[in-house]
C-alpha atoms as a PDB file:
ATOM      1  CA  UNK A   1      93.237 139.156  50.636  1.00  0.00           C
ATOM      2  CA  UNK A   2      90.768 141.838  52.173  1.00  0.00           C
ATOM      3  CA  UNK A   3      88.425 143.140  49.391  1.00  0.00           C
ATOM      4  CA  UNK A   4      87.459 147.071  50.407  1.00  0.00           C
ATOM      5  CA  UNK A   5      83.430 148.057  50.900  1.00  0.00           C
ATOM      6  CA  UNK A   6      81.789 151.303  50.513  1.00  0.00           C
ATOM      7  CA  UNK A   7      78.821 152.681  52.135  1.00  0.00           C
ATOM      8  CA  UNK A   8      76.319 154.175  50.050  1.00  0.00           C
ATOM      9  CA  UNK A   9      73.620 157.063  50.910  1.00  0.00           C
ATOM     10  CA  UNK A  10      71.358 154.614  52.193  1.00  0.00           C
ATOM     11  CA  UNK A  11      73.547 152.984  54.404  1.00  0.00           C
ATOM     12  CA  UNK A  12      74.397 149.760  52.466  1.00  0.00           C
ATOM     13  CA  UNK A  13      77.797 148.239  51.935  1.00  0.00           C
ATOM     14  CA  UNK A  14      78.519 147.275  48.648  1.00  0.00           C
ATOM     15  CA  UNK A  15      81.464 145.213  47.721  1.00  0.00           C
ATOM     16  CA  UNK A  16      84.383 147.704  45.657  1.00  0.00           C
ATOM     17  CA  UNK A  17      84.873 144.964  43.100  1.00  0.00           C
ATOM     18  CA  UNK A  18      82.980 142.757  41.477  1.00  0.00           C
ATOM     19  CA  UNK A  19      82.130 140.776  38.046  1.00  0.00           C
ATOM     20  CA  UNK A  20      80.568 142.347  35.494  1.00  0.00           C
ATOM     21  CA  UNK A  21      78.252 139.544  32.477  1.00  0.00           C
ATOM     22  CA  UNK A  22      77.779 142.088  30.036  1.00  0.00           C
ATOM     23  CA  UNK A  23      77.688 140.298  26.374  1.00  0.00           C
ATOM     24  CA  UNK A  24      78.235 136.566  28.926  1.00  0.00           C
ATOM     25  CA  UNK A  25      75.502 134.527  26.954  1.00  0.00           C
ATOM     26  CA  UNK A  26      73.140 132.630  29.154  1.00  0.00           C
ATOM     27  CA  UNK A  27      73.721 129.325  30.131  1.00  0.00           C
ATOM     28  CA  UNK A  28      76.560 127.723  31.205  1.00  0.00           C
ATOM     29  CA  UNK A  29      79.085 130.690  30.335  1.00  0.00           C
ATOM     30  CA  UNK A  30      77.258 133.000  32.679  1.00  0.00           C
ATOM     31  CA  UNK A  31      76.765 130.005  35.563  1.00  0.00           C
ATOM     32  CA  UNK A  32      80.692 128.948  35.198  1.00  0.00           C
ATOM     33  CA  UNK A  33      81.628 133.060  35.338  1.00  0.00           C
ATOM     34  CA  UNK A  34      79.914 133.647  38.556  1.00  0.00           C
ATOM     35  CA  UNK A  35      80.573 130.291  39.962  1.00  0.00           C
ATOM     36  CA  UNK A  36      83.899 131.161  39.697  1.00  0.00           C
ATOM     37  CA  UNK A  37      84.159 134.351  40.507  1.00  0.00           C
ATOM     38  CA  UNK A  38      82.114 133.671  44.439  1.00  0.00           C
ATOM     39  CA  UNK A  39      85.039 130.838  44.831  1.00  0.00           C
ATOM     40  CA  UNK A  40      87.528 133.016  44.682  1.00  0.00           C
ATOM     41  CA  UNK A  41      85.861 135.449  47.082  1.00  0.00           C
ATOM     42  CA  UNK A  42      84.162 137.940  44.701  1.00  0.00           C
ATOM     43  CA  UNK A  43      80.641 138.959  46.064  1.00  0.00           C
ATOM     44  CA  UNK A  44      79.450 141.489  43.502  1.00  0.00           C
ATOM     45  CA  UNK A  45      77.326 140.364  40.535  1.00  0.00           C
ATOM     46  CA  UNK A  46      76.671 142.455  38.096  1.00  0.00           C
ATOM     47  CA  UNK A  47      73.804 141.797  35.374  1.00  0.00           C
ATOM     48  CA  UNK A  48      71.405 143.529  33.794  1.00  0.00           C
ATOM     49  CA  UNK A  49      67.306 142.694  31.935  1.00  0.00           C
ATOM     50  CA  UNK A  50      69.097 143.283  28.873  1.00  0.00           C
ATOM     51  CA  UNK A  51      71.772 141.140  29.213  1.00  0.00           C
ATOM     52  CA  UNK A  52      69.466 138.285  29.159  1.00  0.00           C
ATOM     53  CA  UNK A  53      71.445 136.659  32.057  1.00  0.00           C
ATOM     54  CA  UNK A  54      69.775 136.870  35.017  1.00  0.00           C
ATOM     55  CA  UNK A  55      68.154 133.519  35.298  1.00  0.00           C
ATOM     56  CA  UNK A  56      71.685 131.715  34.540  1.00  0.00           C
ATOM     57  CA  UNK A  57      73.163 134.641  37.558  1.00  0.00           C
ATOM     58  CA  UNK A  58      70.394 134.000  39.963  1.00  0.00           C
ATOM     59  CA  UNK A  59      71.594 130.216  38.992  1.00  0.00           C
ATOM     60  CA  UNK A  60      74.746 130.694  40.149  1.00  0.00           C
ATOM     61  CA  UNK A  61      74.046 132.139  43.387  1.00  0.00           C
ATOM     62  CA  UNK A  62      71.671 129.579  44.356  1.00  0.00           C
ATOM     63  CA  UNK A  63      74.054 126.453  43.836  1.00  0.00           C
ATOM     64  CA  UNK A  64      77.038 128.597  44.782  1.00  0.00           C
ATOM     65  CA  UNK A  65      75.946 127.393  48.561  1.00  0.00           C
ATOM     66  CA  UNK A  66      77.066 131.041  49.368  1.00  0.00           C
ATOM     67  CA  UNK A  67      74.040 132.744  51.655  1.00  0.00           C
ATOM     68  CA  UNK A  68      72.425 135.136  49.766  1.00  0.00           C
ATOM     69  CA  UNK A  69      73.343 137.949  51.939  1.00  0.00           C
ATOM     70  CA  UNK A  70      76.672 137.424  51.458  1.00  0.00           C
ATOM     71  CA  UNK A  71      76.203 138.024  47.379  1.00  0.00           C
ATOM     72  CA  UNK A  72      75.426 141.710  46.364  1.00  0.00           C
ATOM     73  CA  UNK A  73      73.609 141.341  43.118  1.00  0.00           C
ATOM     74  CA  UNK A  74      72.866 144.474  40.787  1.00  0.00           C
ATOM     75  CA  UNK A  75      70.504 144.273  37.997  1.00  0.00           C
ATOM     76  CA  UNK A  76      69.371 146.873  35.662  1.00  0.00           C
ATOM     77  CA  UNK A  77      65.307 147.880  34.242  1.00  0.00           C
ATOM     78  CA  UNK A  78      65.562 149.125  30.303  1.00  0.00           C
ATOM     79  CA  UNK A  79      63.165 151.931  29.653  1.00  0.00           C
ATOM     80  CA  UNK A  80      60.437 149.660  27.751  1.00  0.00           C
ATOM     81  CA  UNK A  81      59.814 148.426  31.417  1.00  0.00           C
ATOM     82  CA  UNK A  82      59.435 152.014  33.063  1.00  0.00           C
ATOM     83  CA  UNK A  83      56.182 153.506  34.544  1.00  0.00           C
ATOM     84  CA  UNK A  84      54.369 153.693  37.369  1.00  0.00           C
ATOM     85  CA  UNK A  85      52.797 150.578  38.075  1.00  0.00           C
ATOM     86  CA  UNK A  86      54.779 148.774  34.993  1.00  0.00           C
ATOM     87  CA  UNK A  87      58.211 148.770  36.893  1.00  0.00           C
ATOM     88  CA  UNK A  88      56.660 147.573  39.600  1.00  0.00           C
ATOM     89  CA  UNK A  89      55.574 144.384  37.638  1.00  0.00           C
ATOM     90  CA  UNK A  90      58.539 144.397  35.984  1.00  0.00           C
ATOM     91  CA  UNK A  91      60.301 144.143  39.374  1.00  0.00           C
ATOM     92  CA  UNK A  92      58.381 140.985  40.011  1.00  0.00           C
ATOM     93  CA  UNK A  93      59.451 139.170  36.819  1.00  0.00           C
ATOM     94  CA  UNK A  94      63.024 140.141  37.680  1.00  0.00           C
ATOM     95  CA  UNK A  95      62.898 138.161  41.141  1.00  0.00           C
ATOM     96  CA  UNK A  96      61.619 134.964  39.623  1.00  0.00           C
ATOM     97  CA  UNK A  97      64.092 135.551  36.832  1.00  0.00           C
ATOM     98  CA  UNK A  98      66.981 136.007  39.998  1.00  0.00           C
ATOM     99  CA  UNK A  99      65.244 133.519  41.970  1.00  0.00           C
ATOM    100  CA  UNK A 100      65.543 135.791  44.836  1.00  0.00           C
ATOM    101  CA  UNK A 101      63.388 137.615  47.192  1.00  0.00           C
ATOM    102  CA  UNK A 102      65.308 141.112  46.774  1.00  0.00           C
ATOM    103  CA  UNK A 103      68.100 143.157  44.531  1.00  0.00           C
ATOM    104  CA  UNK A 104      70.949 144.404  46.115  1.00  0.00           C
ATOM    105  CA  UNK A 105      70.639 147.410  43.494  1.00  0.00           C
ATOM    106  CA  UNK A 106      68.328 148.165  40.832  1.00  0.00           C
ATOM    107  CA  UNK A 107      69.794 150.682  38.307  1.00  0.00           C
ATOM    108  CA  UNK A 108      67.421 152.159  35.437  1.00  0.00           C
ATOM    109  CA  UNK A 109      69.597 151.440  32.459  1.00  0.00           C
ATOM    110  CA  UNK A 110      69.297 154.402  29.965  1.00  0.00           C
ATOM    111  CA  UNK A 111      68.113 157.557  29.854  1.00  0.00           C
ATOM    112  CA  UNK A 112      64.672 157.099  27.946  1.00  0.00           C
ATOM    113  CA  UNK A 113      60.851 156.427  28.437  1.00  0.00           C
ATOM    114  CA  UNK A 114      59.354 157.281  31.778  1.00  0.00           C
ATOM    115  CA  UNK A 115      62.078 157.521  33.786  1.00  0.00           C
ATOM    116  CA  UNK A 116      60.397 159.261  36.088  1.00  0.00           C
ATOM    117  CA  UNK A 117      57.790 156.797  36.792  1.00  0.00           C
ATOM    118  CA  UNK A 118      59.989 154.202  36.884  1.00  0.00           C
ATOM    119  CA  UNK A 119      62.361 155.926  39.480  1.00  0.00           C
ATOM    120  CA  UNK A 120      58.978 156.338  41.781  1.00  0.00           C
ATOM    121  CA  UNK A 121      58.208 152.755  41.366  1.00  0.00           C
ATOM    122  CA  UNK A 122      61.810 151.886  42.323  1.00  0.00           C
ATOM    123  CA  UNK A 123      61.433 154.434  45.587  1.00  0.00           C
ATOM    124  CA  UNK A 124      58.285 152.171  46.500  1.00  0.00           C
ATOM    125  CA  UNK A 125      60.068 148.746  46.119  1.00  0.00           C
ATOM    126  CA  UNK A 126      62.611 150.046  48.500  1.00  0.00           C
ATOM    127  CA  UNK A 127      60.248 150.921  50.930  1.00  0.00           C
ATOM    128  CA  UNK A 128      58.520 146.942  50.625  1.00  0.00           C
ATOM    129  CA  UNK A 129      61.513 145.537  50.511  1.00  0.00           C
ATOM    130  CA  UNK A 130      62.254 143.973  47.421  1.00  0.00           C
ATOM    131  CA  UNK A 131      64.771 145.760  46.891  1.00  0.00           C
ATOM    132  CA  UNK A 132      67.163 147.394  48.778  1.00  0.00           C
ATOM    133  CA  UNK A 133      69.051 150.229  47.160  1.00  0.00           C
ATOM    134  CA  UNK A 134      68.566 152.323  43.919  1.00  0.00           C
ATOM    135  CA  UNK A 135      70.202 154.080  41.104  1.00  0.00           C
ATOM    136  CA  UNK A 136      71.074 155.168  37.383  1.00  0.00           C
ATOM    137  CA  UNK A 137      72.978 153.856  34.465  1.00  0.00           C
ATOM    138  CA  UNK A 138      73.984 156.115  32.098  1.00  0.00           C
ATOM    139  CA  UNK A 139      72.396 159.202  32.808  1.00  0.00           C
ATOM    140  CA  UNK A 140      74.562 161.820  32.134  1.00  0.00           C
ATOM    141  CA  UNK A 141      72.635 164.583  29.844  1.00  0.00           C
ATOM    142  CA  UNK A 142      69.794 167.451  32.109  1.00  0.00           C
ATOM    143  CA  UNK A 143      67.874 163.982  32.713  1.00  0.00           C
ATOM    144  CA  UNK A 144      70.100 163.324  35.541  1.00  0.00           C
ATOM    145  CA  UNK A 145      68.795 166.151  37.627  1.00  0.00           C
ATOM    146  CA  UNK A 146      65.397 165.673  36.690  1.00  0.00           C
ATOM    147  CA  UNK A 147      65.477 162.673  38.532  1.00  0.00           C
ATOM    148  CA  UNK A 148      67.567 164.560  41.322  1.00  0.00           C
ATOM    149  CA  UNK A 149      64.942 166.758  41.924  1.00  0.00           C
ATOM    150  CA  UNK A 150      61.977 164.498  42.334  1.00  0.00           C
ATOM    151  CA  UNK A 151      63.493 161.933  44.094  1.00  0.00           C
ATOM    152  CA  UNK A 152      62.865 161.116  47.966  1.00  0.00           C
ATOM    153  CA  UNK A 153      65.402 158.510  47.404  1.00  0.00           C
ATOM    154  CA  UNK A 154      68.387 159.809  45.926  1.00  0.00           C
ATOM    155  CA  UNK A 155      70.415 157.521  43.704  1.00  0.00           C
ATOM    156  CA  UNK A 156      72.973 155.739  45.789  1.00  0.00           C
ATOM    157  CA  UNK A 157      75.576 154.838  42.682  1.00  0.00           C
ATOM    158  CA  UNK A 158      75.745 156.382  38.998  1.00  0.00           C
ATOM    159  CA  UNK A 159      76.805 153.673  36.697  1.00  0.00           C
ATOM    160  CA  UNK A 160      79.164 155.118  33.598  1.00  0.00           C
ATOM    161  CA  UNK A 161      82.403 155.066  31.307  1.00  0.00           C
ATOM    162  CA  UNK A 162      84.845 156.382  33.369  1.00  0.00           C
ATOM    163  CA  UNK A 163      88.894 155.323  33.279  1.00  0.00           C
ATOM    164  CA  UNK A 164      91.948 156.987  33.153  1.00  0.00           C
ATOM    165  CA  UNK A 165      91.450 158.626  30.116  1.00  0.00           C
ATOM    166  CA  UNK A 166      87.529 159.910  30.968  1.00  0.00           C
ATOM    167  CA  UNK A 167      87.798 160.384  35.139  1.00  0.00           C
ATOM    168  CA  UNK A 168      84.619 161.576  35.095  1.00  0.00           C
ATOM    169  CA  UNK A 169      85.304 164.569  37.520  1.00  0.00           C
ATOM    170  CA  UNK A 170      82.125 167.163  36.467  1.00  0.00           C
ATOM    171  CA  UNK A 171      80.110 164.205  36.559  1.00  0.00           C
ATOM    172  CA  UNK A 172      81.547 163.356  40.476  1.00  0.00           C
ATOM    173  CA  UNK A 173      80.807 167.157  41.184  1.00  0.00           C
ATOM    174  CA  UNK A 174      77.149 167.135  40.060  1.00  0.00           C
ATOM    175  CA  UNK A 175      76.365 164.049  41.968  1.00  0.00           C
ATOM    176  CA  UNK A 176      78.725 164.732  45.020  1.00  0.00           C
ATOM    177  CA  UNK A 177      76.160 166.745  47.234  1.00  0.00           C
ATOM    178  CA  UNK A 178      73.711 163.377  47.103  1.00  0.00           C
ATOM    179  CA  UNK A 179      76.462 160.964  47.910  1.00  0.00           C
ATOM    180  CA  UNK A 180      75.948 159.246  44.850  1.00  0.00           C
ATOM    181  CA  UNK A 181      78.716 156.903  44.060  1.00  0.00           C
ATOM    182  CA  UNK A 182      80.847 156.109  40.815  1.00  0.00           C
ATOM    183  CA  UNK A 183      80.426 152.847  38.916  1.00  0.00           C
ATOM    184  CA  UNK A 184      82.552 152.254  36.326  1.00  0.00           C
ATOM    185  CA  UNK A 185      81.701 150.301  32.932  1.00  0.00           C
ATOM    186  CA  UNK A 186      84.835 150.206  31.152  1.00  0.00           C
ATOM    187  CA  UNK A 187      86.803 150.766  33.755  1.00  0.00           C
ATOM    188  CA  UNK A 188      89.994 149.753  31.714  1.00  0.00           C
ATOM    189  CA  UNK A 189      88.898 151.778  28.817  1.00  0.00           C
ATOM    190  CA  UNK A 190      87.377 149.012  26.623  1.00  0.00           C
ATOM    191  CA  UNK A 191      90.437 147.148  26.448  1.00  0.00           C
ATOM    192  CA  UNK A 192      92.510 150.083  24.689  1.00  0.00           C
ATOM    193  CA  UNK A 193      96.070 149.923  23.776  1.00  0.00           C
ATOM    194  CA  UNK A 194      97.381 152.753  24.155  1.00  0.00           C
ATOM    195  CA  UNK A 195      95.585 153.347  27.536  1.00  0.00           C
ATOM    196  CA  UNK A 196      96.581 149.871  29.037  1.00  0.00           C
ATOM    197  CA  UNK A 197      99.891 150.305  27.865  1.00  0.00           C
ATOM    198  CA  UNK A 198     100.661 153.559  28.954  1.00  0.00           C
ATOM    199  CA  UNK A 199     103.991 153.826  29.896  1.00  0.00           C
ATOM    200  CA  UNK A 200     103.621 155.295  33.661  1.00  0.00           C
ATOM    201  CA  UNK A 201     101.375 151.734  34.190  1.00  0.00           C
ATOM    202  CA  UNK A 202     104.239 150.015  32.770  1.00  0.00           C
ATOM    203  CA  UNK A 203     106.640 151.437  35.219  1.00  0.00           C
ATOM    204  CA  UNK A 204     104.512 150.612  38.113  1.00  0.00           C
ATOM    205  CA  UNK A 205     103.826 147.414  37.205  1.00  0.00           C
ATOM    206  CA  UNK A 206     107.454 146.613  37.122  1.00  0.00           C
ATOM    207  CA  UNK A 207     107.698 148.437  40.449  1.00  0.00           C
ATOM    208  CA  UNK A 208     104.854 146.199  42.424  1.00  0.00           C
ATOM    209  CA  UNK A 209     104.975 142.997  40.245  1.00  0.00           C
ATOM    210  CA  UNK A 210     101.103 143.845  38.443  1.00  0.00           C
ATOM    211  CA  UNK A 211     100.232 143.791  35.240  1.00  0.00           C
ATOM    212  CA  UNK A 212      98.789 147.261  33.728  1.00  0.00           C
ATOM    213  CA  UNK A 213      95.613 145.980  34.584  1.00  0.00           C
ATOM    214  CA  UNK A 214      95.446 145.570  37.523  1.00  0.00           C
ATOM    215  CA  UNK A 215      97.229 149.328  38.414  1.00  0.00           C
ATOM    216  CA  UNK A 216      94.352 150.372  36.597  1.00  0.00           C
ATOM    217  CA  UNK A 217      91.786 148.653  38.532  1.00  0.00           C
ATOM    218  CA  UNK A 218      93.728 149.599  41.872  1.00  0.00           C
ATOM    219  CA  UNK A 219      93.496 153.232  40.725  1.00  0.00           C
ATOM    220  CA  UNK A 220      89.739 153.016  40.521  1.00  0.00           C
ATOM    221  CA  UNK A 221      89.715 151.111  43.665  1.00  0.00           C
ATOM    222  CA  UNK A 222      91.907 154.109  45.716  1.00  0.00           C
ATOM    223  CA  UNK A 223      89.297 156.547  43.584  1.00  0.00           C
ATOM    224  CA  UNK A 224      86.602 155.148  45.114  1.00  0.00           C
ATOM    225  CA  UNK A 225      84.692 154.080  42.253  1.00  0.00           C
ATOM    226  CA  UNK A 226      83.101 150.965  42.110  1.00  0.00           C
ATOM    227  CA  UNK A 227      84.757 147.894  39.411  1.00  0.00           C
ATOM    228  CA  UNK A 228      83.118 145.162  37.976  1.00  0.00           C
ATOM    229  CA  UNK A 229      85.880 143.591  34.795  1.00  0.00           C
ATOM    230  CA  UNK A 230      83.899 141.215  32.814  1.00  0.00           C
ATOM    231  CA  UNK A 231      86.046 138.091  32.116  1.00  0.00           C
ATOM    232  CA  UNK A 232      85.068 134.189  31.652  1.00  0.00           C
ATOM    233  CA  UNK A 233      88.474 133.068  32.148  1.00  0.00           C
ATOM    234  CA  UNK A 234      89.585 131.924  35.410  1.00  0.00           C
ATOM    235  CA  UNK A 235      92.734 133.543  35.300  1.00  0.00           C
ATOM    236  CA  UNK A 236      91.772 136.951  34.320  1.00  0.00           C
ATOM    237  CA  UNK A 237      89.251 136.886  36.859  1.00  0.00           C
ATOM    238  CA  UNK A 238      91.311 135.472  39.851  1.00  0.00           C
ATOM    239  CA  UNK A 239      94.198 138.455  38.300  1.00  0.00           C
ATOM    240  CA  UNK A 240      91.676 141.296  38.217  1.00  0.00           C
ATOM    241  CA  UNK A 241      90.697 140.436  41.788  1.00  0.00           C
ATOM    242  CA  UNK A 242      94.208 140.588  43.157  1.00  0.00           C
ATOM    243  CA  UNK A 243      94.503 144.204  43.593  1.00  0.00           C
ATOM    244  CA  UNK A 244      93.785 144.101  47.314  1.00  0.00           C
ATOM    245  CA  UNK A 245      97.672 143.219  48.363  1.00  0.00           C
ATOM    246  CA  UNK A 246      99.183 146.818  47.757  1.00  0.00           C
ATOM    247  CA  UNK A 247      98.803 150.147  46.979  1.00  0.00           C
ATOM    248  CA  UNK A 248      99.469 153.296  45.020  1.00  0.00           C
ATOM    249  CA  UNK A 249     100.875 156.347  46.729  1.00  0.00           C
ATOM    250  CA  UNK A 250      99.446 159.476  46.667  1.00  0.00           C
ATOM    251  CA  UNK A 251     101.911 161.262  43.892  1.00  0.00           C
ATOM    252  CA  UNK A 252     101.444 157.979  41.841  1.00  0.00           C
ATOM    253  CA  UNK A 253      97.506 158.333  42.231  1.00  0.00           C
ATOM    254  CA  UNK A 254      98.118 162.294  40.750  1.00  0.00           C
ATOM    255  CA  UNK A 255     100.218 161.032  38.252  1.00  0.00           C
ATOM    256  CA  UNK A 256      97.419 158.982  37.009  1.00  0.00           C
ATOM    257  CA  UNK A 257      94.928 161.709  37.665  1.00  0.00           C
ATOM    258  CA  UNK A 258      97.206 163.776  34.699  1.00  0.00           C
ATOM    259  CA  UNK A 259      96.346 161.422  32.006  1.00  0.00           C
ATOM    260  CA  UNK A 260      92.444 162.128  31.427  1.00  0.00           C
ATOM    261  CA  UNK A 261      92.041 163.401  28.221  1.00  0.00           C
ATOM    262  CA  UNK A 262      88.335 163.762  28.298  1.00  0.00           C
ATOM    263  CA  UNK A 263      88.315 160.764  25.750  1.00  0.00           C
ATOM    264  CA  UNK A 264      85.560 158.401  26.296  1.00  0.00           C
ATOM    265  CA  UNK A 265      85.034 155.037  23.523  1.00  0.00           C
ATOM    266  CA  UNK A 266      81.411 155.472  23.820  1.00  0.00           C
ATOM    267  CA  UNK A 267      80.587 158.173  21.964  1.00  0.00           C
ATOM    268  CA  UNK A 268      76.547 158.588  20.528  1.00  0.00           C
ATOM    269  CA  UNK A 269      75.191 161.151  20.951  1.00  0.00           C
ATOM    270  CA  UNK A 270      71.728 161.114  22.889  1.00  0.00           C
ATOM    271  CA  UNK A 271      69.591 161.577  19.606  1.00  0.00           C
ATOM    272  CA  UNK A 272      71.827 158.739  18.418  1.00  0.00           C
ATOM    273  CA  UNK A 273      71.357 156.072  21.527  1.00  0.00           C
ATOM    274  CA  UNK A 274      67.616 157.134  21.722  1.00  0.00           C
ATOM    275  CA  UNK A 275      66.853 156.254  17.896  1.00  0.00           C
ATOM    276  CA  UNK A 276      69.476 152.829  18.821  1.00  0.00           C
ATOM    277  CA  UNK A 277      67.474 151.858  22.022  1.00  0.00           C
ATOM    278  CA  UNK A 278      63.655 152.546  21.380  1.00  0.00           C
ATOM    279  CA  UNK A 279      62.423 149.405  19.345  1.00  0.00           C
ATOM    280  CA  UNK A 280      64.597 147.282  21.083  1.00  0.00           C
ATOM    281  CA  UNK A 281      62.701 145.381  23.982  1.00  0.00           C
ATOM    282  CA  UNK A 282      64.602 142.409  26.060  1.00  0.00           C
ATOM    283  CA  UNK A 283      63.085 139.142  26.049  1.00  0.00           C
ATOM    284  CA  UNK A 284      60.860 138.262  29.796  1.00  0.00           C
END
């Protein structure tokens, strides 16, 4: 099975799919996850500061007996660690957390604090090396193109909710010029119901022996956004990763396209998230 690549804005390939350890608690659940997951051929990790997870992912990697340039690894800064100078410290910690000598990709996580800074820092640690391309998580509000505009390194992915029922295609528009990519949290729509069993990815489950799931994921994959399904179970993982053996047609990829309803299951508003976020500070 042939997992697909993309090539970002700076030039890197980053693997389509990978495995997302948002809410994995540290320890052995994370190590297992990822162990797991770069046996069966998945080389995308994706953690984040505030998942408190890194150590057990960098972990992983090491005893995985995988080179390390075969493993993309994303991470993600929250805003108490932005500012000039700070995120570059805070870069630092995150390598000895990894045990690694670079990140793949380092996202800022939310769209508070001195962002700005931060995204300078991050330009810098591209240009030493430590880390070798950057982005945003959940920037979706005016703050998105304030970082557009001052940035001599423009953000190679844009992490969000996007599925079926919230395609994201403004979002694709304002970002398309930069050749920022898609990355999909929830890329199955939190797990819905009604959107996993919708009745079109019924019928072509039936029709190429999948489960809803992974038409889903295969629809993101022929989108070109880029998956990572969180999962601890060895058989949802080793599923969600067998999308690679067919594909949709064209009319089935439209009839797809047809069922965004601009509904999205994360739904704060800004205010909300920013009065959520601000006290809350991840543990070094």
């Amino acid at each position: 099975m042939t997992q697909t690549f993309i090539t970002l804005n700076d030039g890197t390939k980053i693997p389509q799919f990978g495995l997302g350890v948002y809410q994995v608690p540290e320890g052995e659940a994370t190590i297992n996850a990822v162990k797991t997951a770069l046996e069966m051929g998945i080389r995308h990790i994706d953690t984040a500061h505030a998942y408190q997870n890194e150590r057990s992912v960098g972990r992983a990697v090491k005893e995985s007996g995988i080179p390390r340039e075969e493993i993309w690894i994303t991470t993600k800064l929250w805003p108490s660690e932005y500012g000039e100078g700070k995120t570059s410290e805070t870069i630092d910690k995150m390598l000895k957390r990894l045990n690694t000598d670079y990140i793949d990709l380092l996202l800022l996580h939310q769209q508070f604090g001195d962002y700005i800074g931060a995204y300078k820092d991050m330009q810098r640690a591209v240009k030493d090396g430590r880390v070798k391309s950057i982005g945003l998580s959940n920037f979706e509000s005016h703050r998105l193109e304030e970082v557009l505009d001052i940035a001599n390194i423009y953000p190679s992915v844009l992490q969000v909710e996007c599925h079926p029922y919230y395609q994201q295609n403004n979002l694709k528009k304002r970002v398309e010029k930069y050749g920022t990519v898609i990355e999909s949290w929830y890329p199955i729509g939190h797990g819905d119901k009604d959107l996993i069993n919708e009745p079109l990815f019924t019928q072509l489950g039936q029709k190429y022996s999948k489960t809803n799931v992974q038409i889903i994921l295969r629809w993101h994959i022929q989108e070109g956004t880029i998956v990572f399904p969180r999962s601890t179970n060895p058989v949802h993982i080793k599923e969600n990763f067998e999308i690679f053996d067919f594909e949709l047609t064209e009319d089935e990829m439209n009839k797809i396209r047809l069922l965004d309803k601009g509904k999205r299951f994360f739904n704060m508003t800004l205010e909300e998230q920013e009065q959520m976020l601000g006290s809350w500070k991840p543990e070094d």
